[in-house]
Structure formats: C-alpha cells, structure tokens
PDB file of N, CA and C in Angstrom:
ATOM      1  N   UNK A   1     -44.854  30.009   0.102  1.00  0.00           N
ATOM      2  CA  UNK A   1     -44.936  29.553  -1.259  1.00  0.00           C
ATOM      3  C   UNK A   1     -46.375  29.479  -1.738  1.00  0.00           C
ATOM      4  N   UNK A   2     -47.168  29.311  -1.176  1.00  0.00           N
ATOM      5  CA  UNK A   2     -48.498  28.828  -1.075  1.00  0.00           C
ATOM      6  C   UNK A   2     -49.098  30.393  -1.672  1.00  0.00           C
ATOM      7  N   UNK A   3     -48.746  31.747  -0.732  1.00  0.00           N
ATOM      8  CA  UNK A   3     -49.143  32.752  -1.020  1.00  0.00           C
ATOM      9  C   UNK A   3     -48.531  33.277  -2.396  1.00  0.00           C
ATOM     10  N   UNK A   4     -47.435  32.742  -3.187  1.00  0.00           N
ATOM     11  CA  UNK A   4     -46.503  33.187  -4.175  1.00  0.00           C
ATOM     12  C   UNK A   4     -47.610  32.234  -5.315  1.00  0.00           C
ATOM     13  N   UNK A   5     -48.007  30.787  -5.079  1.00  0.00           N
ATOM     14  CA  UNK A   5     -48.791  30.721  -6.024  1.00  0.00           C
ATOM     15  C   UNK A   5     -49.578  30.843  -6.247  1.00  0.00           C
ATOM     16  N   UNK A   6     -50.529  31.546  -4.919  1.00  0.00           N
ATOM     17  CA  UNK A   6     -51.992  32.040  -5.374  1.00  0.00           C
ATOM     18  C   UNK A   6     -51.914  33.248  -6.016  1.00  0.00           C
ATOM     19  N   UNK A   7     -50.920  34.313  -5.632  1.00  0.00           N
ATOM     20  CA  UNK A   7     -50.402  35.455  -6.651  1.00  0.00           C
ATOM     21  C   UNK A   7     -50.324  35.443  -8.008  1.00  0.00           C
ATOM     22  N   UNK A   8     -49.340  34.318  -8.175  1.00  0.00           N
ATOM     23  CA  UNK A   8     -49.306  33.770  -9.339  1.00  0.00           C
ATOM     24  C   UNK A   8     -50.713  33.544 -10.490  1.00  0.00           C
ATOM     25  N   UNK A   9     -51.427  32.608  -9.691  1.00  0.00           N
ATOM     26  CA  UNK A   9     -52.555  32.397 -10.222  1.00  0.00           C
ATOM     27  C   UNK A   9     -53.331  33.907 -10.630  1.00  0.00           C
ATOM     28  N   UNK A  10     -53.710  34.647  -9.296  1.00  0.00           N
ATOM     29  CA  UNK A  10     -54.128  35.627  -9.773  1.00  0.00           C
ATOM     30  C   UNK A  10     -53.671  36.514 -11.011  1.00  0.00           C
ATOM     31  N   UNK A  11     -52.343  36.595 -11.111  1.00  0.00           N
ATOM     32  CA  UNK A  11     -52.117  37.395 -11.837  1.00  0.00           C
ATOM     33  C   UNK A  11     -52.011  36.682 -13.242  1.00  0.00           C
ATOM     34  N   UNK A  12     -51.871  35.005 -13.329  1.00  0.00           N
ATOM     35  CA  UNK A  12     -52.086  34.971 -14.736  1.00  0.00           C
ATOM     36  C   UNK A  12     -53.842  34.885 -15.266  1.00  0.00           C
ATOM     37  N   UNK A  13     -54.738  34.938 -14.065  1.00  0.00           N
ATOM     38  CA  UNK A  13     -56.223  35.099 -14.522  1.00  0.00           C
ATOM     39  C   UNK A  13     -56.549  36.322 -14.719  1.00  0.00           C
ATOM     40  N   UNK A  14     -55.711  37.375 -14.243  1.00  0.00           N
ATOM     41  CA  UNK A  14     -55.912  38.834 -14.853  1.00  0.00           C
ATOM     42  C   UNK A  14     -55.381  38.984 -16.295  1.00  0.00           C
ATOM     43  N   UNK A  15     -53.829  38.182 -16.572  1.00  0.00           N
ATOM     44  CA  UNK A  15     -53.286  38.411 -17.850  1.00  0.00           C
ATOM     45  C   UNK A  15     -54.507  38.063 -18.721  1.00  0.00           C
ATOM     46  N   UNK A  16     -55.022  36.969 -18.328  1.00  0.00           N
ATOM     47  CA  UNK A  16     -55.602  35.759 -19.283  1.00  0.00           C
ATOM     48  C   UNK A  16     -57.289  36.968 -19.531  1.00  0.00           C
ATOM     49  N   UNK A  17     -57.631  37.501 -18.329  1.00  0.00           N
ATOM     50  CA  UNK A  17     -58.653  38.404 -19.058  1.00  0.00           C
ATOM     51  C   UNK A  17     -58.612  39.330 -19.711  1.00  0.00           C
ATOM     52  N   UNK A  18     -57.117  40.439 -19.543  1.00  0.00           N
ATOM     53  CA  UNK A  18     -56.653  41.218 -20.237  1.00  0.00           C
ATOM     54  C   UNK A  18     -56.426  40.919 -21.964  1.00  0.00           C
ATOM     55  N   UNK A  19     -55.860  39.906 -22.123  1.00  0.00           N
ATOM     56  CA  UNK A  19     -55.859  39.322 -23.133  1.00  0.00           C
ATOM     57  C   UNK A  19     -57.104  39.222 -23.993  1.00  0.00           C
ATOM     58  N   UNK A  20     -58.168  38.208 -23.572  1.00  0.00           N
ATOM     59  CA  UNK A  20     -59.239  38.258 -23.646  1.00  0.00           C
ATOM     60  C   UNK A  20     -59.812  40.053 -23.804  1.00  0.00           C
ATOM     61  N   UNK A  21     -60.078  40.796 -23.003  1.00  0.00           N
ATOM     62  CA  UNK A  21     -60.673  42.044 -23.315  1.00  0.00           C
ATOM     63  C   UNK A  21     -59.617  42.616 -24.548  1.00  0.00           C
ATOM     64  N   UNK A  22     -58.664  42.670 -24.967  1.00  0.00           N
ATOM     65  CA  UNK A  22     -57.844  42.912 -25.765  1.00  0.00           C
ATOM     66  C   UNK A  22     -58.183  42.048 -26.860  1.00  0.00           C
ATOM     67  N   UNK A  23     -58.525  40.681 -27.065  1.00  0.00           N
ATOM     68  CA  UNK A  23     -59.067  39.840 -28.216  1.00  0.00           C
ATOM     69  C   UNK A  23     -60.354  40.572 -28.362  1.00  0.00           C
ATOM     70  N   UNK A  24     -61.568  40.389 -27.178  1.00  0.00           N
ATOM     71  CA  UNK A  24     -62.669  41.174 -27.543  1.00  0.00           C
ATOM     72  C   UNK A  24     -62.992  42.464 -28.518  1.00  0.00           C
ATOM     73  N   UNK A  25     -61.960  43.287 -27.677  1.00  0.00           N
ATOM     74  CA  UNK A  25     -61.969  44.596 -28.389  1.00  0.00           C
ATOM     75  C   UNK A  25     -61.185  44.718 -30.455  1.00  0.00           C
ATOM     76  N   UNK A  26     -60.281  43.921 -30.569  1.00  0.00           N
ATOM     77  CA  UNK A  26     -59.846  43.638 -31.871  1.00  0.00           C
ATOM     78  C   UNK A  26     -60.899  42.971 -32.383  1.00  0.00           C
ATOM     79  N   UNK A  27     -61.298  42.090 -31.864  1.00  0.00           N
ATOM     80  CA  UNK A  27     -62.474  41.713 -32.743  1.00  0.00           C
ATOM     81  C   UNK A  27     -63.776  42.691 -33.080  1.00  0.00           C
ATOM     82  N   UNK A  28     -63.806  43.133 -32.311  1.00  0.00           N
ATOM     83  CA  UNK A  28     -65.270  44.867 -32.359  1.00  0.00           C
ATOM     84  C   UNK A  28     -64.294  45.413 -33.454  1.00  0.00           C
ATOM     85  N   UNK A  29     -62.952  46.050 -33.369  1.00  0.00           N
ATOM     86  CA  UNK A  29     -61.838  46.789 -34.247  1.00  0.00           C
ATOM     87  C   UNK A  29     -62.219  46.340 -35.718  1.00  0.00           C
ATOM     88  N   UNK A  30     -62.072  45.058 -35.501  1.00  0.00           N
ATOM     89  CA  UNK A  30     -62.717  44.241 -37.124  1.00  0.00           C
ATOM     90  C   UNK A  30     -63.913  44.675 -37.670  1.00  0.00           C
ATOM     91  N   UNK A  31     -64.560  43.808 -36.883  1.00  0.00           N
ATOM     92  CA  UNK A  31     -65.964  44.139 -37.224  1.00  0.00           C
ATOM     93  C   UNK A  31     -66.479  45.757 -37.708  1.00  0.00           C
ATOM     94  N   UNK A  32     -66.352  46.516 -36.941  1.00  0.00           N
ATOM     95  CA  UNK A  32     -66.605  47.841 -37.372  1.00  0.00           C
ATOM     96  C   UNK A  32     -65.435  47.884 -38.699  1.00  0.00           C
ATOM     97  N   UNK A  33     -64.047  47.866 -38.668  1.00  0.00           N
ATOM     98  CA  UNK A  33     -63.558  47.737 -40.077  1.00  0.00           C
ATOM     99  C   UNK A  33     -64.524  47.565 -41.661  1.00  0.00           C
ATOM    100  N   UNK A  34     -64.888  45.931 -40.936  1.00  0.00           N
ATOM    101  CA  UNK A  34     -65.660  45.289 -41.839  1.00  0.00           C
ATOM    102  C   UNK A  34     -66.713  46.105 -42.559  1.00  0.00           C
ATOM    103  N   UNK A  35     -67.197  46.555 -41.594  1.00  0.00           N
ATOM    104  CA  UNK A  35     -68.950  47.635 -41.494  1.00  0.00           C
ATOM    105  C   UNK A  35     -68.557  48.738 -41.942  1.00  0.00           C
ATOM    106  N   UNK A  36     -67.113  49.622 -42.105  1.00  0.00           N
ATOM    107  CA  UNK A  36     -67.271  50.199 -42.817  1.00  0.00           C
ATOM    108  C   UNK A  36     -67.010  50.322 -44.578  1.00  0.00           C
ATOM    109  N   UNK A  37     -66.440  48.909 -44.479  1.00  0.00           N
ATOM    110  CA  UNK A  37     -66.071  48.547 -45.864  1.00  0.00           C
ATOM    111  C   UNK A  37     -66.817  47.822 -46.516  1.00  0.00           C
ATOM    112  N   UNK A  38     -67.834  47.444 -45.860  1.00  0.00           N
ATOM    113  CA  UNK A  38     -69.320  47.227 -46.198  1.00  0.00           C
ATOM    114  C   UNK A  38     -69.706  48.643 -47.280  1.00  0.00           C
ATOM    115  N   UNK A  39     -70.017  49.679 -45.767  1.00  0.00           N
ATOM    116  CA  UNK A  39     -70.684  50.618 -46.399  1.00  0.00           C
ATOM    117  C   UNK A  39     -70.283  51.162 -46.929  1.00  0.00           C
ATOM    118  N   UNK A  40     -68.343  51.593 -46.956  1.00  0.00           N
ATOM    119  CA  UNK A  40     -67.942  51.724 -48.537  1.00  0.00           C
ATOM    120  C   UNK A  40     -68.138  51.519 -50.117  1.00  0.00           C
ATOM    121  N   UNK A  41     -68.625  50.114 -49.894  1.00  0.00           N
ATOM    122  CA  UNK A  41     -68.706  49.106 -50.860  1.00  0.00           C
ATOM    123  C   UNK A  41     -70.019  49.380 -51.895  1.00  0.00           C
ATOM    124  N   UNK A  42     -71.140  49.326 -50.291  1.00  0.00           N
ATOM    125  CA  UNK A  42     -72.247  50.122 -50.959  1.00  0.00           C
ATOM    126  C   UNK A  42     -72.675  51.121 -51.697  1.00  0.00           C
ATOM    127  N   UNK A  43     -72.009  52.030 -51.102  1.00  0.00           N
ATOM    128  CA  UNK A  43     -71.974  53.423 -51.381  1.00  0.00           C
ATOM    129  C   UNK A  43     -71.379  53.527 -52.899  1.00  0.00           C
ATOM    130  N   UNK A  44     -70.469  52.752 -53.218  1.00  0.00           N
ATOM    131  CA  UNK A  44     -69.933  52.782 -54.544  1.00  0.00           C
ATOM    132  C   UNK A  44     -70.103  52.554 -55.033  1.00  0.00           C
ATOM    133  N   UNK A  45     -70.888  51.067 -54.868  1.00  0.00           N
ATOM    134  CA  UNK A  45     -72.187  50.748 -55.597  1.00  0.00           C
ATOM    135  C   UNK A  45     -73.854  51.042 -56.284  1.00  0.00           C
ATOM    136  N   UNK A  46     -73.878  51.853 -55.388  1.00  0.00           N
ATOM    137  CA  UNK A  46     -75.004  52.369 -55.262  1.00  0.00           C
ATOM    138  C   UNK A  46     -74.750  53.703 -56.560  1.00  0.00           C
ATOM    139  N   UNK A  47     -73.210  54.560 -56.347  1.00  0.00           N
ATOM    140  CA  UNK A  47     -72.953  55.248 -57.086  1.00  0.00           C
ATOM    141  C   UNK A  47     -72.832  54.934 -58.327  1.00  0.00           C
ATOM    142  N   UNK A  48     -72.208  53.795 -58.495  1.00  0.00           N
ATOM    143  CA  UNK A  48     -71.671  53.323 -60.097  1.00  0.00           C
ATOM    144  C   UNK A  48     -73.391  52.729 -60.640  1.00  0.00           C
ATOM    145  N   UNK A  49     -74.627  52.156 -60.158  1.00  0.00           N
ATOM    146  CA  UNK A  49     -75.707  51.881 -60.503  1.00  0.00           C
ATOM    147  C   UNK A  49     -75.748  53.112 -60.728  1.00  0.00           C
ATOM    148  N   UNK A  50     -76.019  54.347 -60.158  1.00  0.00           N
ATOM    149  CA  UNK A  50     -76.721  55.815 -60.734  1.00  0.00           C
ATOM    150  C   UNK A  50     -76.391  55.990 -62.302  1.00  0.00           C
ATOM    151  N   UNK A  51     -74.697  55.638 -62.049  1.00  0.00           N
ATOM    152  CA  UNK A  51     -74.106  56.456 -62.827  1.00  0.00           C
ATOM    153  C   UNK A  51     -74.354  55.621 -64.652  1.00  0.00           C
ATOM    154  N   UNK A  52     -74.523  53.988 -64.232  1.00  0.00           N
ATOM    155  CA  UNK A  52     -75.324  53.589 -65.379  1.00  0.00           C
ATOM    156  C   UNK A  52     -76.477  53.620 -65.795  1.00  0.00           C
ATOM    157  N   UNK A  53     -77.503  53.779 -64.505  1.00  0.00           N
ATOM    158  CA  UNK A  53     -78.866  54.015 -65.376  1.00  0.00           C
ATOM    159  C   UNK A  53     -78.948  55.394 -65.951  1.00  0.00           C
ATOM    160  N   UNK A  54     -77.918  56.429 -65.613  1.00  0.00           N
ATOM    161  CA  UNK A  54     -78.029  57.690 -66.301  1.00  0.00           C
ATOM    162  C   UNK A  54     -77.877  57.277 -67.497  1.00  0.00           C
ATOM    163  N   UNK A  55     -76.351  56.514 -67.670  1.00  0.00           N
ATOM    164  CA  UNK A  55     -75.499  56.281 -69.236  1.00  0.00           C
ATOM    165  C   UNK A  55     -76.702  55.445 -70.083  1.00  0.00           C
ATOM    166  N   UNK A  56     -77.470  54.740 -69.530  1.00  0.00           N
ATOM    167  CA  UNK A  56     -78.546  53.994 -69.843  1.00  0.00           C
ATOM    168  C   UNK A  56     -79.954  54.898 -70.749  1.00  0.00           C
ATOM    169  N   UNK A  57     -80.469  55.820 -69.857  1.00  0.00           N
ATOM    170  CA  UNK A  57     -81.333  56.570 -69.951  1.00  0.00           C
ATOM    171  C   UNK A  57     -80.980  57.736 -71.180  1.00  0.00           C
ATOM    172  N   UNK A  58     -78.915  58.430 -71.058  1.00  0.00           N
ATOM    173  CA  UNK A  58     -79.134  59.418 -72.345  1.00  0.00           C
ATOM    174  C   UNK A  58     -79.063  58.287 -73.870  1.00  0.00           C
ATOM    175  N   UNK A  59     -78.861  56.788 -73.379  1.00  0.00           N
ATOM    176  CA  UNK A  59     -78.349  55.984 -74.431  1.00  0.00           C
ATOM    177  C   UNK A  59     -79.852  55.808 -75.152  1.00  0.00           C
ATOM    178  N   UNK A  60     -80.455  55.915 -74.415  1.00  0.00           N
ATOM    179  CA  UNK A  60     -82.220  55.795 -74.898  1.00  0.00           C
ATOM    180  C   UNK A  60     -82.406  56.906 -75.660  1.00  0.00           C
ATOM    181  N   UNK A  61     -82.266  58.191 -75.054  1.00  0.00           N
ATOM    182  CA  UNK A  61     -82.431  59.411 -75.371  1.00  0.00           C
ATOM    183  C   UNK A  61     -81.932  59.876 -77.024  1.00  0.00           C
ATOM    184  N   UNK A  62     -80.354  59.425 -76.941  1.00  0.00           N
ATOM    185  CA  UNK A  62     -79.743  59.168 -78.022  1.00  0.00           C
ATOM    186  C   UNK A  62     -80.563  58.023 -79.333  1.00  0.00           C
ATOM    187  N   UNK A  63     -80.963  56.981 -78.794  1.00  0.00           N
ATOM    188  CA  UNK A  63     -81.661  56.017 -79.916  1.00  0.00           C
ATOM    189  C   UNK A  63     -83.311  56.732 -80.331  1.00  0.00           C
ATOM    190  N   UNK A  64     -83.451  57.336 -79.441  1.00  0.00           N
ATOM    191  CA  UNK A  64     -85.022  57.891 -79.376  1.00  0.00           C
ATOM    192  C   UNK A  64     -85.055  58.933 -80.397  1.00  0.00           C
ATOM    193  N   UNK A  65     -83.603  59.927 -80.612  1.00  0.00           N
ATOM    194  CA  UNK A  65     -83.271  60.848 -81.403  1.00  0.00           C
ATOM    195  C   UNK A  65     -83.362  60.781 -82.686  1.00  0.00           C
ATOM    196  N   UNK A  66     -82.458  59.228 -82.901  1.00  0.00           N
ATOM    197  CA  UNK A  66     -81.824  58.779 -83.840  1.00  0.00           C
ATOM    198  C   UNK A  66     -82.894  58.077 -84.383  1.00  0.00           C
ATOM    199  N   UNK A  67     -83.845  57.482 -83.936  1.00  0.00           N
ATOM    200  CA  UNK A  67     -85.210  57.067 -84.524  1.00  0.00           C
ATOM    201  C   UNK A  67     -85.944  58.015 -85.258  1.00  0.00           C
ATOM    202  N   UNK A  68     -86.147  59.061 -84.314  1.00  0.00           N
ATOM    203  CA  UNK A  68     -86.798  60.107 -85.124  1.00  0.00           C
ATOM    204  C   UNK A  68     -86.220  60.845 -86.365  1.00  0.00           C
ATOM    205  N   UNK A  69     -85.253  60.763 -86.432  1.00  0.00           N
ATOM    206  CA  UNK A  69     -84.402  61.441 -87.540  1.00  0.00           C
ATOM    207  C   UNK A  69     -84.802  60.516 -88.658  1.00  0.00           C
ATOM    208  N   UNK A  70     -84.237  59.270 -88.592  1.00  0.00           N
ATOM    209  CA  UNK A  70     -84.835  58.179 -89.798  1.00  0.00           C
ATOM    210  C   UNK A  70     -86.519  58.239 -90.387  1.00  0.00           C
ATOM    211  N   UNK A  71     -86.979  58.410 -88.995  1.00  0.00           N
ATOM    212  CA  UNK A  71     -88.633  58.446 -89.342  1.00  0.00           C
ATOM    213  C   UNK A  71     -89.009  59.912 -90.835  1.00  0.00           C
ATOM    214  N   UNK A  72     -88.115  61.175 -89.841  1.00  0.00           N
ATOM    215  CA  UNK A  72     -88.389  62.138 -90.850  1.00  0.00           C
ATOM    216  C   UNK A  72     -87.243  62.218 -92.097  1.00  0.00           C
ATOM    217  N   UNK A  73     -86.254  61.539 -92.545  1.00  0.00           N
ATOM    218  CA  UNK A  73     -85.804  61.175 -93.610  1.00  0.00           C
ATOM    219  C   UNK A  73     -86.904  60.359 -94.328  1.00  0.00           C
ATOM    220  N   UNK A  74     -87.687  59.351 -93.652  1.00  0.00           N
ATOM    221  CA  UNK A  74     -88.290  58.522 -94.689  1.00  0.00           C
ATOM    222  C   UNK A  74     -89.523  59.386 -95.187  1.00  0.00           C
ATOM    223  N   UNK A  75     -90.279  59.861 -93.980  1.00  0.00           N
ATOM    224  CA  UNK A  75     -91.107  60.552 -94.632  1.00  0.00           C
ATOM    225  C   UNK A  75     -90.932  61.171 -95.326  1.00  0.00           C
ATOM    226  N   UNK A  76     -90.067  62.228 -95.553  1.00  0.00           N
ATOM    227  CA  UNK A  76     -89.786  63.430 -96.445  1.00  0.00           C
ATOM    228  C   UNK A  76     -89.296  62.560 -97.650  1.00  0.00           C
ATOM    229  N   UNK A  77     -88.697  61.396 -98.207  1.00  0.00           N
ATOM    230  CA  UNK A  77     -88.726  60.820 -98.958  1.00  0.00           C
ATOM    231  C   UNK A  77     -89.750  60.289 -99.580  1.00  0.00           C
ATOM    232  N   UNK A  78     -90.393  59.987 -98.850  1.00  0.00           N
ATOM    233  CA  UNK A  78     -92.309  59.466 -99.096  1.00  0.00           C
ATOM    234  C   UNK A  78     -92.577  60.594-100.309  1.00  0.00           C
ATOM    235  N   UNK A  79     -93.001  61.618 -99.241  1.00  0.00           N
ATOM    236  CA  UNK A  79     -93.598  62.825-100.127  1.00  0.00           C
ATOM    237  C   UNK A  79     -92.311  63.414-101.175  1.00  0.00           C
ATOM    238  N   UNK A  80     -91.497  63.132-101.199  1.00  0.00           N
ATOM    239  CA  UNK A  80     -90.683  63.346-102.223  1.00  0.00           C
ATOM    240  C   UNK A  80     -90.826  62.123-103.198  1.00  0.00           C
ATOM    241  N   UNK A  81     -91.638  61.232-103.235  1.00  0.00           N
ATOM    242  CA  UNK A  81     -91.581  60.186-104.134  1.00  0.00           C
ATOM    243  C   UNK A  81     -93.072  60.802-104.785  1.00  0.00           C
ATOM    244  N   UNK A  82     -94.242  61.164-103.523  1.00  0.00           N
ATOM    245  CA  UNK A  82     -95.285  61.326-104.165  1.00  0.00           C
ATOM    246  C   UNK A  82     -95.923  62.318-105.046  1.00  0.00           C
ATOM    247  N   UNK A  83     -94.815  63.360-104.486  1.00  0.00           N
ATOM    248  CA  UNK A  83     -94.779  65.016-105.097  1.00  0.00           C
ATOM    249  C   UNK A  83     -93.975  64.258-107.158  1.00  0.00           C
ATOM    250  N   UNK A  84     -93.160  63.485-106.421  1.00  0.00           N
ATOM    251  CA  UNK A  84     -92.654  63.133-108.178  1.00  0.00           C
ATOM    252  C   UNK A  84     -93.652  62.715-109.105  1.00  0.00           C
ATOM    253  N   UNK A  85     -94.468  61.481-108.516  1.00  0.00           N
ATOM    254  CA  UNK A  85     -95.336  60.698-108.736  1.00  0.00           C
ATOM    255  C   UNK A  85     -96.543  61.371-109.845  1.00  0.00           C
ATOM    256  N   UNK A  86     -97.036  62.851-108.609  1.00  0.00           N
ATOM    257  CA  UNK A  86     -98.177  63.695-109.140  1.00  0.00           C
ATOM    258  C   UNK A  86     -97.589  64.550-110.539  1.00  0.00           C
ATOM    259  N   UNK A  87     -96.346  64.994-110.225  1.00  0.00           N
ATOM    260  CA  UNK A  87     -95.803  65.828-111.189  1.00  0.00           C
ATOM    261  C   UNK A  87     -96.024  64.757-112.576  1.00  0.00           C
ATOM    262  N   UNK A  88     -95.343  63.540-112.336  1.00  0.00           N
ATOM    263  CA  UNK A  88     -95.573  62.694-113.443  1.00  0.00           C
ATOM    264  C   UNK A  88     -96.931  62.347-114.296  1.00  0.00           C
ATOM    265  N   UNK A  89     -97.719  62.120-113.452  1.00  0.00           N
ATOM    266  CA  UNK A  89     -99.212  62.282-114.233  1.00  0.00           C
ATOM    267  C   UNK A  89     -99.424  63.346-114.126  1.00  0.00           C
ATOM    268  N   UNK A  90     -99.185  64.334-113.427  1.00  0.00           N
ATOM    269  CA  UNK A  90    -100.034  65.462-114.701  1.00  0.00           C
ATOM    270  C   UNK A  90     -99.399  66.146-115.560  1.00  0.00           C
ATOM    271  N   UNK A  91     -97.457  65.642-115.547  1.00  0.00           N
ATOM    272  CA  UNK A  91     -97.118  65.782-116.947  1.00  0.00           C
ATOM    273  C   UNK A  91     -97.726  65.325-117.911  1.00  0.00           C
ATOM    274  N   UNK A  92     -98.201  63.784-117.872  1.00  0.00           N
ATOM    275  CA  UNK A  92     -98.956  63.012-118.715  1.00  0.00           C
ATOM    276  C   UNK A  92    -100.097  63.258-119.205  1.00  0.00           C
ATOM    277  N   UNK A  93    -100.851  64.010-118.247  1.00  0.00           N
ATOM    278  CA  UNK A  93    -102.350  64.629-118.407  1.00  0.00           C
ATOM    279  C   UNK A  93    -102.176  65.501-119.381  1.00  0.00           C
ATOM    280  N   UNK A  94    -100.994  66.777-118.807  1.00  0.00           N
ATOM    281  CA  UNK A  94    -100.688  67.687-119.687  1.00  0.00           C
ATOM    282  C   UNK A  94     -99.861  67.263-121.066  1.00  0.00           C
ATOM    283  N   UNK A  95     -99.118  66.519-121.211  1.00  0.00           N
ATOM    284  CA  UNK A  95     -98.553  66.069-122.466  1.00  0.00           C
ATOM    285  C   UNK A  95     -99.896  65.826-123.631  1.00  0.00           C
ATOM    286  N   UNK A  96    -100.711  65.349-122.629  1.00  0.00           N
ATOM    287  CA  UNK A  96    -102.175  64.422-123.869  1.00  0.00           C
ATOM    288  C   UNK A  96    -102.483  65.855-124.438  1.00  0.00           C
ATOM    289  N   UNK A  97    -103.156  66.908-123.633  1.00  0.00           N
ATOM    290  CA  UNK A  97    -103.684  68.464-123.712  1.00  0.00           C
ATOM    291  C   UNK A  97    -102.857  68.774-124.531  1.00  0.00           C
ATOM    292  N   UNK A  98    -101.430  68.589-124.567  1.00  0.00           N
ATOM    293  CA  UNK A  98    -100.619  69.370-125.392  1.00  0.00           C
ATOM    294  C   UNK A  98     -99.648  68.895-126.750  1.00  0.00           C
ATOM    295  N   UNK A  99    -100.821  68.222-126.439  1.00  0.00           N
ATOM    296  CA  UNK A  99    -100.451  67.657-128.001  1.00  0.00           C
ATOM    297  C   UNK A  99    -101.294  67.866-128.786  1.00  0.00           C
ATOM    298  N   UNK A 100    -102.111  68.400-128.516  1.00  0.00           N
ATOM    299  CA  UNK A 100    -103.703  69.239-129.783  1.00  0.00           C
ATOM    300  C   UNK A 100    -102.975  70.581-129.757  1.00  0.00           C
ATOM    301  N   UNK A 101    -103.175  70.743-131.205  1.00  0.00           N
ATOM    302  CA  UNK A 101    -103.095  72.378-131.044  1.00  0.00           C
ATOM    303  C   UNK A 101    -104.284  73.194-129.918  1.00  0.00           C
ATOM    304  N   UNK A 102    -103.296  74.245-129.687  1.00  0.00           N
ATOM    305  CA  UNK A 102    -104.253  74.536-128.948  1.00  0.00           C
ATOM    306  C   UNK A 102    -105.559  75.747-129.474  1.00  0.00           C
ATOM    307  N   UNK A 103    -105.920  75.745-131.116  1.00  0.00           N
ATOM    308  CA  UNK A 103    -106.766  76.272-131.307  1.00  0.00           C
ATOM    309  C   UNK A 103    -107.818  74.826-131.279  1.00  0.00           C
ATOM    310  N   UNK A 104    -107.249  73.458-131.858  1.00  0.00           N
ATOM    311  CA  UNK A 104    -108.036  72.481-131.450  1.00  0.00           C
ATOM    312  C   UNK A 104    -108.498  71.696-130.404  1.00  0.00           C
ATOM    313  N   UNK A 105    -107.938  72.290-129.083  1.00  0.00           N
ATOM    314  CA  UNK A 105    -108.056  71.779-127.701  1.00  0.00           C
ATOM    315  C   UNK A 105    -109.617  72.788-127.237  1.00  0.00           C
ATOM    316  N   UNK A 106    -109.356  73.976-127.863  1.00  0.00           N
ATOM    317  CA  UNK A 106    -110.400  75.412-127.390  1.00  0.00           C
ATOM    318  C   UNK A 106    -111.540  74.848-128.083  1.00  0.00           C
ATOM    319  N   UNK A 107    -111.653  74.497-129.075  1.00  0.00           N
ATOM    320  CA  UNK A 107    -112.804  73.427-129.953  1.00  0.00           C
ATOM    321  C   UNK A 107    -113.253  72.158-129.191  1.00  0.00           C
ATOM    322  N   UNK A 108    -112.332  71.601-128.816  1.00  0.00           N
ATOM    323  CA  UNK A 108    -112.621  70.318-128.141  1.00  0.00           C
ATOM    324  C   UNK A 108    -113.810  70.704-126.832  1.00  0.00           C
ATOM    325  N   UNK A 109    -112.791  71.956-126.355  1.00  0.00           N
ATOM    326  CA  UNK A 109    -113.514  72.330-124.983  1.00  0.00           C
ATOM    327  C   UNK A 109    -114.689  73.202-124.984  1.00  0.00           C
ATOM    328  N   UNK A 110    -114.817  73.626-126.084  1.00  0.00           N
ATOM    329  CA  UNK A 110    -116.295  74.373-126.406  1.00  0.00           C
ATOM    330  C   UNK A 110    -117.153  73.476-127.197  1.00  0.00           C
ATOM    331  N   UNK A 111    -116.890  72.457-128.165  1.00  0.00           N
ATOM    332  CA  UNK A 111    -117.672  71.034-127.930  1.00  0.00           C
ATOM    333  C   UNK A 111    -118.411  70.164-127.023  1.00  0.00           C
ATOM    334  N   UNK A 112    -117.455  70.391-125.710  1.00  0.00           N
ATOM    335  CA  UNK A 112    -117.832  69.964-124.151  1.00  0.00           C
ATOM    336  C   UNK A 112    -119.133  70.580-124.051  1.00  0.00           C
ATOM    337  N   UNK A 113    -118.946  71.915-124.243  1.00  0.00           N
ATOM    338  CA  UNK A 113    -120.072  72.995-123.152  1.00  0.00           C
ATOM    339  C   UNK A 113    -121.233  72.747-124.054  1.00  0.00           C
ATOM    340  N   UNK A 114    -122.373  72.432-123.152  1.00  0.00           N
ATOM    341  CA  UNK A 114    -123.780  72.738-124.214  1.00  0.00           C
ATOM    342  C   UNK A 114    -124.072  74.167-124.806  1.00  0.00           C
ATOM    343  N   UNK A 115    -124.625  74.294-125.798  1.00  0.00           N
ATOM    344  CA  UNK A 115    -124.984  75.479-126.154  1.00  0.00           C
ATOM    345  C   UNK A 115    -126.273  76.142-125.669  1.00  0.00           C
ATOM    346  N   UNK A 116    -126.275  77.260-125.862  1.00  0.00           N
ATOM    347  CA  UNK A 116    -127.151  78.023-124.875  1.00  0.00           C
ATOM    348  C   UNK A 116    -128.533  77.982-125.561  1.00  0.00           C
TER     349      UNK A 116
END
C-alpha cells in the first residue's frame, strides 16, 4: 500500500506539473494573442492617423485655393473700381474741354503758348 501511495503521489505531482506547464503555456498563448492585437491595434492606428493628416493637409490645400480665388476676385474688383474711378474723372476732365467749342478750346490753347 505504501508503494500504491507513493505512486499515487507521484503521479498526481506529475498531473499537477502538467497542468501547470499547460497553464504556463496558455498563458504565453494569451499573451502573444494580446501582442498581436496590440500590434494590430497599432498598425490601424497608425494607418487611420496617415490617413487624416492627408484629409487634413488636401483640407489646407483646398482652403489655401479657396483663399486665393477670393484674393483675386477682390483684386480684380479693386482695379475694376479704379479703372471706373479714372474713366470718371477724365470723363469730367473731358466733359469741362468739351463743353467749349472747339474752335474756342484751340484759342484757349494757343492763348496758353507764348508767342514767338
């Protein structure tokens, strides 16, 4: 009997390490799981950051566009105000001129000139 329970014993300190190396190893099973769903995680992360600082960068690109377009609407409005502006006085210039006859404007302007 004596030899039946040292058997015994032995064989439940083998179960009991088997077990154990079998817990060990599920737990490594995990862990690497873990590690790769880590670096899944990363990786997708890492992807979806690219993929906004791109959306980021044409969104700039796009406002940078759209700036410039306004800039040259205003300008070209500018000089479309100033081109009016000039036309207007020297309609005015010319309205004054043209309101003398113009055999009395040619008088006016040979009045100007000293004589020789």
């Amino acid at each position: 009997q004596l030899a039946a329970a040292d058997m015994d014993a032995a064989l439940d300190l083998q179960c009991e390490a088997a077990i154990e190396d079998k817990g060990e190893a599920l737990e490594s099973l995990e862990r690497h799981v873990r590690e790769e769903e880590s670096a899944a995680k990363a990786k997708a992360l890492a992807t979806l950051r690219a993929e906004l600082l791109e959306q980021a960068a044409e969104q700039q690109a796009a406002a940078l566009k759209l700036q410039a377009l306004q800039r040259g609407r205003m300008a070209r409005a500018k000089v479309a105000k100033l081109k009016e502006a000039k036309a207007a006085e020297a309609a005015a210039e010319g309205g004054a001129e043209e309101s003398q006859p113009p055999a009395a404007a040619e008088e006016a302007a040979a009045a100007e000139e000293p004589a020789p």
